[in-house]
N, C-alpha and C. Protein backbone atom coordinates (compact mmCIF):
# COMPACT_ATOMS: atom_id res chain seq x y z
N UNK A 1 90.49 176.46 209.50
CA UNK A 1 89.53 177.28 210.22
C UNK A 1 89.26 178.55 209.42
N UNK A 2 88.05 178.98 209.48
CA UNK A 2 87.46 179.60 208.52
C UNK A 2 87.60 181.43 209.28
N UNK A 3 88.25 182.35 208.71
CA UNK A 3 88.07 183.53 209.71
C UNK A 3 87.08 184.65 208.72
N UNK A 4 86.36 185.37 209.22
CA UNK A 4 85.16 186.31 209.34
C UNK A 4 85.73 187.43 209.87
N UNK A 5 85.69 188.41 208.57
CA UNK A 5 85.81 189.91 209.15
C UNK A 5 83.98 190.48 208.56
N UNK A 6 83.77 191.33 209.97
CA UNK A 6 82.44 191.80 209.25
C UNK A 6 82.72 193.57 209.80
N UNK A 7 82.20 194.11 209.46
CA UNK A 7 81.95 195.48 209.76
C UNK A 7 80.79 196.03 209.28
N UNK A 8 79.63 196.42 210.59
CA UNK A 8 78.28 197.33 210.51
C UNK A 8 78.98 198.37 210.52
N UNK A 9 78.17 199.58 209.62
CA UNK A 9 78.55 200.85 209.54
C UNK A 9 76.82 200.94 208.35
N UNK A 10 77.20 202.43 208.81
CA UNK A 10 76.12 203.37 208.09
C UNK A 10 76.47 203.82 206.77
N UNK A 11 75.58 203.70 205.45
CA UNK A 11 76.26 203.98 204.53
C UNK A 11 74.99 205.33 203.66
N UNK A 12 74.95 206.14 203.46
CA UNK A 12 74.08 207.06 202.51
C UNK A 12 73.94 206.85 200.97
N UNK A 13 72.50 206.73 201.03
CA UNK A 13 71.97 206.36 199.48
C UNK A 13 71.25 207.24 198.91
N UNK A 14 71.94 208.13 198.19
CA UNK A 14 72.14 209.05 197.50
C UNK A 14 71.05 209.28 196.54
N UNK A 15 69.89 209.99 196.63
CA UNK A 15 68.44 210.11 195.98
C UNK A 15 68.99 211.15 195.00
N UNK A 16 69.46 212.34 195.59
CA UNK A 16 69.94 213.43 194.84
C UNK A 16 70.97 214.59 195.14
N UNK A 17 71.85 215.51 194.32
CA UNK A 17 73.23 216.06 195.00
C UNK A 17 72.72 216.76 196.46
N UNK A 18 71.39 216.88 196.36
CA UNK A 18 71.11 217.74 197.41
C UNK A 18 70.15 216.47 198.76
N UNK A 19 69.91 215.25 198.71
CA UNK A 19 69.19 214.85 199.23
C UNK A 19 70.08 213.21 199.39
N UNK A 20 69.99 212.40 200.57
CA UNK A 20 70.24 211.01 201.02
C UNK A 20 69.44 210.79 201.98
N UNK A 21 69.53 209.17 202.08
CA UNK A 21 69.05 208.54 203.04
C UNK A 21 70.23 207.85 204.05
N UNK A 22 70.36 207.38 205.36
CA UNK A 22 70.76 206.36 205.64
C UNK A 22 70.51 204.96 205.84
N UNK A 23 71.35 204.29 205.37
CA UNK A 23 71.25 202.62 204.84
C UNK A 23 72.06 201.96 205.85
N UNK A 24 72.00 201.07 206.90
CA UNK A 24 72.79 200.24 207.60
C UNK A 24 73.20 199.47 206.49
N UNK A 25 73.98 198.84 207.01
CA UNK A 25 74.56 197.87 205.55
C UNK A 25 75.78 196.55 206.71
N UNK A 26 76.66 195.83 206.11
CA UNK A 26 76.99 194.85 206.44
C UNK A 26 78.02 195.05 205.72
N UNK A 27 79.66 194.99 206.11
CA UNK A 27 80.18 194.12 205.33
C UNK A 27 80.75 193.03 205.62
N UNK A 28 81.30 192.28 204.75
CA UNK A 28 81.88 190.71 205.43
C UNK A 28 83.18 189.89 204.44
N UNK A 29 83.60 189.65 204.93
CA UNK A 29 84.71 188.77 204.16
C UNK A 29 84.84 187.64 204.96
N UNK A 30 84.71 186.04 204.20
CA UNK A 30 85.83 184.95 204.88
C UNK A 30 86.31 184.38 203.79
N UNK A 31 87.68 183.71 205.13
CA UNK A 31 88.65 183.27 204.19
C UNK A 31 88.12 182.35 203.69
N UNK A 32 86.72 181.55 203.84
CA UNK A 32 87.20 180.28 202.99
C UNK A 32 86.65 180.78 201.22
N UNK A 33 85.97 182.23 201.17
CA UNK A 33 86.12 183.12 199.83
C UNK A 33 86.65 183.86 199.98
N UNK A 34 88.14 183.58 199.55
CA UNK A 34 89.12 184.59 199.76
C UNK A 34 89.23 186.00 198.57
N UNK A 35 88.16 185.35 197.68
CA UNK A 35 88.21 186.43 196.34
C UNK A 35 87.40 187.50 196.02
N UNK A 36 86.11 187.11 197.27
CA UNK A 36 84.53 187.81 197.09
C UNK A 36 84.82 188.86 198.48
N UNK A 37 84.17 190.17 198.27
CA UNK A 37 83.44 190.79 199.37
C UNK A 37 81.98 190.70 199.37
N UNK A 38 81.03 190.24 200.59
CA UNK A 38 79.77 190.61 200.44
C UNK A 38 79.36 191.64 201.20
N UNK A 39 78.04 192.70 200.46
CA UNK A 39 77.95 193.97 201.39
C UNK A 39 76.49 193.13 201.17
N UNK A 40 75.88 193.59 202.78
CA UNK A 40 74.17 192.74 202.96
C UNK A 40 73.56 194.86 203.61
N UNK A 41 72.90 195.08 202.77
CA UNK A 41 72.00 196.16 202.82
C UNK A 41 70.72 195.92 203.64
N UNK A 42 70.26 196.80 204.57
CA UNK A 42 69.10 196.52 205.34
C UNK A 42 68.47 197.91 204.91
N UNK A 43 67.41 197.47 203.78
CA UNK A 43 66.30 198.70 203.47
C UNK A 43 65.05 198.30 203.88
N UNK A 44 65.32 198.28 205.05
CA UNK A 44 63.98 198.35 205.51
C UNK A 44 62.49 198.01 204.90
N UNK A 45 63.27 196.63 204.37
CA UNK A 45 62.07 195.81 203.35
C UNK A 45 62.59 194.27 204.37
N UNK A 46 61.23 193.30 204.44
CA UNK A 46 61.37 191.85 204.84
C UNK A 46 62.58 191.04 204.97
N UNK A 47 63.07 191.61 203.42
CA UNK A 47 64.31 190.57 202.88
C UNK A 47 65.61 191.76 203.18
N UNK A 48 67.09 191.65 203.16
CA UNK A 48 67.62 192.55 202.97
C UNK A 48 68.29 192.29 201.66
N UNK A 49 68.96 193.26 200.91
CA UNK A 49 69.81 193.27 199.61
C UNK A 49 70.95 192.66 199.96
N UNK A 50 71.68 191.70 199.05
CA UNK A 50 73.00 191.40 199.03
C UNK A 50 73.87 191.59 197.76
N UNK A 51 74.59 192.02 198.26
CA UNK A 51 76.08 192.11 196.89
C UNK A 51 77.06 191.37 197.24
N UNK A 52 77.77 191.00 196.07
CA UNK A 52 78.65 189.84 196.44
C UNK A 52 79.82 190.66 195.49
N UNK A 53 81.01 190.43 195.44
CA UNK A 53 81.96 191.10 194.21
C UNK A 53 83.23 190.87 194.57
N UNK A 54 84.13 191.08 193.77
CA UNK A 54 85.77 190.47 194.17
C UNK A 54 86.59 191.69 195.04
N UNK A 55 87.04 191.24 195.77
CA UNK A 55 87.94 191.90 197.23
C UNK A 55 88.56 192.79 196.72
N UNK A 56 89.20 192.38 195.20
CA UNK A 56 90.23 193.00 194.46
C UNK A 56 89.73 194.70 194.08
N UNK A 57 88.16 194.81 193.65
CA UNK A 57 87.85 195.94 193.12
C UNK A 57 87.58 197.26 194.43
N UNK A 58 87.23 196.17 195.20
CA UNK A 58 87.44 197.36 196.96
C UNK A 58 88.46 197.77 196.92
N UNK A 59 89.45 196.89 197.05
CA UNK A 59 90.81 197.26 197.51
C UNK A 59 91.27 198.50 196.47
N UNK A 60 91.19 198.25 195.09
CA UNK A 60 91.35 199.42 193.95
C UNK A 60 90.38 200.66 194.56
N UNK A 61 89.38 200.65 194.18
CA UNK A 61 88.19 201.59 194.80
C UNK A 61 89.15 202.88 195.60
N UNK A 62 89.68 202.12 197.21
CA UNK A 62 89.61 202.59 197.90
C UNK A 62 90.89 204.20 197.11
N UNK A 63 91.48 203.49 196.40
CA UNK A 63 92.56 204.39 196.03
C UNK A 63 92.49 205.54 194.92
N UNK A 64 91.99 204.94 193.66
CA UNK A 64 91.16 205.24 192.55
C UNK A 64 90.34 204.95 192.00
N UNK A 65 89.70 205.69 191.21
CA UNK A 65 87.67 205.11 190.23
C UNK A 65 88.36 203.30 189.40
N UNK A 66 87.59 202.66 189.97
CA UNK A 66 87.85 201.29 188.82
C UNK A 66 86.73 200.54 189.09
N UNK A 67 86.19 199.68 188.29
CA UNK A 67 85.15 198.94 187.94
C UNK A 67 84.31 199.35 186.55
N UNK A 68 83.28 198.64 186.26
CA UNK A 68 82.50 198.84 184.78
C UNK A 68 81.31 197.82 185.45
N UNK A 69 80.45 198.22 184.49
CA UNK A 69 79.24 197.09 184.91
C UNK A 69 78.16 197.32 186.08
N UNK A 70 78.36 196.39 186.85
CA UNK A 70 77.50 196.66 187.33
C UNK A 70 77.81 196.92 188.93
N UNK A 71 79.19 196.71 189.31
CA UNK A 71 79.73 197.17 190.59
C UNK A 71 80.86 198.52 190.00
N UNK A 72 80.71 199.66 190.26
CA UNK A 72 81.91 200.72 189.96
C UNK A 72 82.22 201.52 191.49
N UNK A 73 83.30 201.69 191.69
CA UNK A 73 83.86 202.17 192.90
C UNK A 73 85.02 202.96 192.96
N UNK A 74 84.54 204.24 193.69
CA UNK A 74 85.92 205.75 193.77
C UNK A 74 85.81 206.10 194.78
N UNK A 75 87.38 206.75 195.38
CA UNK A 75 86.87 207.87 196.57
C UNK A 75 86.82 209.18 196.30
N UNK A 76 86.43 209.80 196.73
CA UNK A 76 85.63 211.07 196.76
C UNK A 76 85.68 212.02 198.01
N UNK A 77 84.94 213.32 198.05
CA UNK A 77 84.84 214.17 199.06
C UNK A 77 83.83 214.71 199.12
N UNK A 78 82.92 214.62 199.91
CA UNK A 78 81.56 215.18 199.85
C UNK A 78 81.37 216.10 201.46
N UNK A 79 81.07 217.39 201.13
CA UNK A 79 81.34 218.32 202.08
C UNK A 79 82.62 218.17 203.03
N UNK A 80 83.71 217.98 202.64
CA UNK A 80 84.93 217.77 203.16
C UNK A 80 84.91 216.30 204.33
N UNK A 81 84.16 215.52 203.55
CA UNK A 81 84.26 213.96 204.15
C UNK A 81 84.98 212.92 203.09
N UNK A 82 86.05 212.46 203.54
CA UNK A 82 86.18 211.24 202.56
C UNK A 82 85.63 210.17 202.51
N UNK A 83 84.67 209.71 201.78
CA UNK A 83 84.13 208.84 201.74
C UNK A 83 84.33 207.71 200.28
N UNK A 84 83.77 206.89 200.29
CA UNK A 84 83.87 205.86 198.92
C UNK A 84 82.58 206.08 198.47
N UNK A 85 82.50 206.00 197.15
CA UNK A 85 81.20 205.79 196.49
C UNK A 85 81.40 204.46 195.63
N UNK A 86 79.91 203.84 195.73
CA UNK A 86 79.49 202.93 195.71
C UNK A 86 78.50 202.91 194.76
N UNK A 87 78.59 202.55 192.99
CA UNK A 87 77.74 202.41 192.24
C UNK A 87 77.00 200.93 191.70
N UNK A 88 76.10 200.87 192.17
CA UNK A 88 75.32 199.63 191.90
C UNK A 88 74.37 199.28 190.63
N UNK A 89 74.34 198.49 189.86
CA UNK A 89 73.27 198.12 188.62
C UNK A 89 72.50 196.87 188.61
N UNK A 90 71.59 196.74 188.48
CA UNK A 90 71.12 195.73 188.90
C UNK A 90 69.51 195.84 187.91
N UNK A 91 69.57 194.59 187.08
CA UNK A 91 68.03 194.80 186.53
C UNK A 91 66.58 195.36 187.43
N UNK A 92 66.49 194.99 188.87
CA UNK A 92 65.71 195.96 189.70
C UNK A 92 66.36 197.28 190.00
N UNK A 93 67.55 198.28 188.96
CA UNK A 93 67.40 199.82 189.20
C UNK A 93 68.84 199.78 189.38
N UNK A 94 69.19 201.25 189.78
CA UNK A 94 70.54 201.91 189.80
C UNK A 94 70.28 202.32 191.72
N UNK A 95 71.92 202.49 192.06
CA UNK A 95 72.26 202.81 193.10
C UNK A 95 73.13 203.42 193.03
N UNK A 96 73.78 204.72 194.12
CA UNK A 96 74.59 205.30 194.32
C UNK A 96 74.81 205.37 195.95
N UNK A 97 76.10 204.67 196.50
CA UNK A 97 75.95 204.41 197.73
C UNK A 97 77.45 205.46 198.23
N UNK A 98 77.31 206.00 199.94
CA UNK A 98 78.30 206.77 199.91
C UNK A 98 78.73 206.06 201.33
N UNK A 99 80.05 205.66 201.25
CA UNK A 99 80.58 204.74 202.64
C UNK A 99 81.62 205.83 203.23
N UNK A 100 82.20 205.77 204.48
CA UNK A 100 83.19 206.66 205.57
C UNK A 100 84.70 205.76 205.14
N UNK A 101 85.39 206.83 204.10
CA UNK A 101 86.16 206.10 203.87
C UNK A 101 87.15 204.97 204.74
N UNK A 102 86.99 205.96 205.95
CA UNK A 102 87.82 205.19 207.02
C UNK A 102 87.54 203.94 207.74
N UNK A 103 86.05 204.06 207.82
CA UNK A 103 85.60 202.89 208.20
C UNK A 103 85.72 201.49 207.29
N UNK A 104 85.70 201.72 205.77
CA UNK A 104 85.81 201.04 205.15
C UNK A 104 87.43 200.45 205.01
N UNK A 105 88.22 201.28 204.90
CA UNK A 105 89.63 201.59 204.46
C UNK A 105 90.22 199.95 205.58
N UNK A 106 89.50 200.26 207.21
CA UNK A 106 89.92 199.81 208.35
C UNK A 106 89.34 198.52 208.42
N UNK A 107 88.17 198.45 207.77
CA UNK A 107 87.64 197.15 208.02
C UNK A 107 88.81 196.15 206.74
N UNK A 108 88.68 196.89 205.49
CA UNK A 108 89.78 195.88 204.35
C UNK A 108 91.16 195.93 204.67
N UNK A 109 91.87 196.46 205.71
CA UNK A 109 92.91 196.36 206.29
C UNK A 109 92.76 194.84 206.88
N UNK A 110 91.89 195.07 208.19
CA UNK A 110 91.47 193.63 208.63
C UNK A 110 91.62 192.31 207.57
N UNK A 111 90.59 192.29 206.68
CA UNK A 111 90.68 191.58 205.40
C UNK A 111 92.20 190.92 204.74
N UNK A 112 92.83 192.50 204.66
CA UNK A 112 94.25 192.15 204.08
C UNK A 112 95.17 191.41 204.99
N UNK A 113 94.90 191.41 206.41
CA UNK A 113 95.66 190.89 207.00
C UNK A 113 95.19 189.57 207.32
N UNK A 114 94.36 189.31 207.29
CA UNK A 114 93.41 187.72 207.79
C UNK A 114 93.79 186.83 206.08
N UNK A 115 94.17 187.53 205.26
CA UNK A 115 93.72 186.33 203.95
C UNK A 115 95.41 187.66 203.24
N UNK A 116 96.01 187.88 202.81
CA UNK A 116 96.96 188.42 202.63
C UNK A 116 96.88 188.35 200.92
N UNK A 117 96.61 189.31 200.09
CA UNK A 117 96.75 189.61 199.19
C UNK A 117 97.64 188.55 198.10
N UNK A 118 97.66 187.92 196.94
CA UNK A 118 98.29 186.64 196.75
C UNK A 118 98.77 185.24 197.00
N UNK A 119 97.63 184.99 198.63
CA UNK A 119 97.57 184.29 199.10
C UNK A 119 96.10 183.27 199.03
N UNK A 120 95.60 183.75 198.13
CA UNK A 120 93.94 183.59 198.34
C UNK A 120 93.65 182.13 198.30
N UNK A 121 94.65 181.48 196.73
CA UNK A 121 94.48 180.60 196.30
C UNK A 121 94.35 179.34 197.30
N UNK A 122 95.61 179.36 198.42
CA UNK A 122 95.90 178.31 199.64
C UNK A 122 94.74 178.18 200.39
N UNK A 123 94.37 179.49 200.24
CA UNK A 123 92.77 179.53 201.36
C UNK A 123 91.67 178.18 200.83
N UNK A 124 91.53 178.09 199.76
CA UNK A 124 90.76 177.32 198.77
C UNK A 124 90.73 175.57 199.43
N UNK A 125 92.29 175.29 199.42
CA UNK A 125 92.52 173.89 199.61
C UNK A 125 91.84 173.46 198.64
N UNK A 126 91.75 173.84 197.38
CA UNK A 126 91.96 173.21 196.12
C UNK A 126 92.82 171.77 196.22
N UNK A 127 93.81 171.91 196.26
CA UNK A 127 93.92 170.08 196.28
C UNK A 127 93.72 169.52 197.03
N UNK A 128 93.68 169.46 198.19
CA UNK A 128 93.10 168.52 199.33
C UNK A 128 91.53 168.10 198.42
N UNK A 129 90.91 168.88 198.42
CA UNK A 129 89.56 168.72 197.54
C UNK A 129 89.32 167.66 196.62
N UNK A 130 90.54 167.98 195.34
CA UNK A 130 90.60 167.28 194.51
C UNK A 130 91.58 166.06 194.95
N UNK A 131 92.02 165.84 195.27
CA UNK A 131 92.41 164.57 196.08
C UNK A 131 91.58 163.97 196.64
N UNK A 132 90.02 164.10 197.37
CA UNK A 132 89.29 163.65 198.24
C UNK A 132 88.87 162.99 197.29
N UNK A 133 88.20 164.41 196.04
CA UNK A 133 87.33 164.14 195.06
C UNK A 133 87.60 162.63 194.16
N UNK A 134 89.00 162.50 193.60
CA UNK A 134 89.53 161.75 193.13
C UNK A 134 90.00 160.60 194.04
N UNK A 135 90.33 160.07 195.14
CA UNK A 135 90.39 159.05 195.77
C UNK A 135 89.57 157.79 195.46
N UNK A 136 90.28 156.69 195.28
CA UNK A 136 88.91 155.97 195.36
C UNK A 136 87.98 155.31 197.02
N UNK A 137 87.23 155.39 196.75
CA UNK A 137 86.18 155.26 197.32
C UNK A 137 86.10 153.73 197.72
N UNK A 138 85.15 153.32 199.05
CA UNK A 138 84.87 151.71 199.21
C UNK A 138 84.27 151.36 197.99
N UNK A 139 84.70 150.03 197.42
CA UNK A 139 83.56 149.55 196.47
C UNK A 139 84.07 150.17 194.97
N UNK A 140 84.65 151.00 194.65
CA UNK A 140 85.28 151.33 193.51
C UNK A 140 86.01 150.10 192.81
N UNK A 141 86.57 149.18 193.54
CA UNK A 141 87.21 148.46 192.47
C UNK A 141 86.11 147.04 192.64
N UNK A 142 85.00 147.12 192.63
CA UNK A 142 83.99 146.42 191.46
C UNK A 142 84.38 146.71 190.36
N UNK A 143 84.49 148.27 189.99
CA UNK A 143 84.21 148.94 188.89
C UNK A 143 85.36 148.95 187.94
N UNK A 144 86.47 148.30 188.39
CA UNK A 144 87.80 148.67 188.00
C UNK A 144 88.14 147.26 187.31
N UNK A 145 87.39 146.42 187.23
CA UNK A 145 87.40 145.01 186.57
C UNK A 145 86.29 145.32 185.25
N UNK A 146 86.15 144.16 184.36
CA UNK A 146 85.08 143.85 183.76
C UNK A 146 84.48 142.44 184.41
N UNK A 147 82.84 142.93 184.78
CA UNK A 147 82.46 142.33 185.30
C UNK A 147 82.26 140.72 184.59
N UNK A 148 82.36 140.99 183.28
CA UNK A 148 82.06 139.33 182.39
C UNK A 148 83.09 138.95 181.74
N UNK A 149 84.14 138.35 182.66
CA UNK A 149 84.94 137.91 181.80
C UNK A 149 84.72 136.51 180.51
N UNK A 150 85.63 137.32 179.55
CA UNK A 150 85.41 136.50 178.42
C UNK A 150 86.12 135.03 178.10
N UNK A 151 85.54 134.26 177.52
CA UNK A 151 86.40 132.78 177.31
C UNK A 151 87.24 133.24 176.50
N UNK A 152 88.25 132.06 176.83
CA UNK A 152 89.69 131.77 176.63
C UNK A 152 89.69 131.64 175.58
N UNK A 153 90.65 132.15 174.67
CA UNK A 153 90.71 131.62 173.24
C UNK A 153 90.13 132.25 172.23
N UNK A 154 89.25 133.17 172.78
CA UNK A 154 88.69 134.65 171.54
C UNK A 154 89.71 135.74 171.96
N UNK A 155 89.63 135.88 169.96
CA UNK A 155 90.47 137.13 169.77
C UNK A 155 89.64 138.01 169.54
N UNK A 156 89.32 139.34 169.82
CA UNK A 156 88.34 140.25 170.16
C UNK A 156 89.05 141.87 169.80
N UNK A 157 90.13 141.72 169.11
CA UNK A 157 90.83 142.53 168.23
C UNK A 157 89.91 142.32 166.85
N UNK A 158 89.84 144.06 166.81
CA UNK A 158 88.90 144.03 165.15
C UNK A 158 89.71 143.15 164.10
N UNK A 159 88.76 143.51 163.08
CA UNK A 159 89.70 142.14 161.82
C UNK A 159 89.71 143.38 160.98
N UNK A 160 90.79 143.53 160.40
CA UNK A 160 91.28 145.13 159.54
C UNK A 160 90.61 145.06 158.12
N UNK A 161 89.79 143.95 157.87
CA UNK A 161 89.12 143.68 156.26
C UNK A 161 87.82 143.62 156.64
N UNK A 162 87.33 144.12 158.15
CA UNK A 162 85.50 144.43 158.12
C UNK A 162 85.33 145.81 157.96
């Protein structure tokens, strides 16, 4: 059974030191991706934004600056709020997103406890999978013969002087 942590919260998208917007946003974790967080952004466009990224770099984030690329994540203090910042890259532009640390902190608590840190892999059922995958199937052992068997009495071993 598949478990779903999500948490709505308000997040500020940061135009300039002196200027933001607010961004509803989404976050979500399930176990049956025990490795990904997705955050789903509602900017008030048709479609909404999605990010997808590994659980692992939140969980760092929340403590100290880590990431490169195109997800980077620190906490911070902005007018005596702790919050996370949230740097985004993306060939459509740059982002700077500012989350309540606590809200965040509380929702990946949830997370850590639903899917438990070094546990991810079991979540997978990786072998059950590959066991299904590999089973044979009805009708597989047609395939497991040669369908034309050959007459009796040919030797069909190469000859070591052709």
């Amino acid at each position: 059974m598949q478990t779903v942590v999500e948490r709505e919260l308000e997040m500020q998208l940061v135009l300039s030191p002196e200027r933001s917007i607010p961004v509803p946003a989404r976050l979500a974790y399930r176990s049956g991706d025990p490795y990904a967080v997705h955050i789903t952004f509602h900017v008030g466009s048709d479609a909404p934004v999605n990010w997808t990224f590994a659980r692992e770099l939140i969980v760092e984030g929340v403590f100290r600056p880590c990431g490169h690329g195109d997800v980077r994540i620190w906490p911070t203090k902005v007018n005596g709020r702790s919050v996370i910042c949230l740097a985004l890259s993306s060939p459509d532009g740059d982002a700077l997103l500012e989350a309540p640390s606590s809200a965040v902190a509380a929702w990946l608590e949830r997370t850590l406890r639903a899917v438990p840190p070094g546990t991810e892999n079991e979540q997978l059922s990786m072998d059950d999978g590959l066991s299904a995958l590999l089973a044979p199937a009805a009708g597989d052992e047609a395939w497991l013969h040669d369908p034309s068997p050959r007459p009796s009495g040919r030797d069909d071993t190469p000859d070591p002087g052709v």
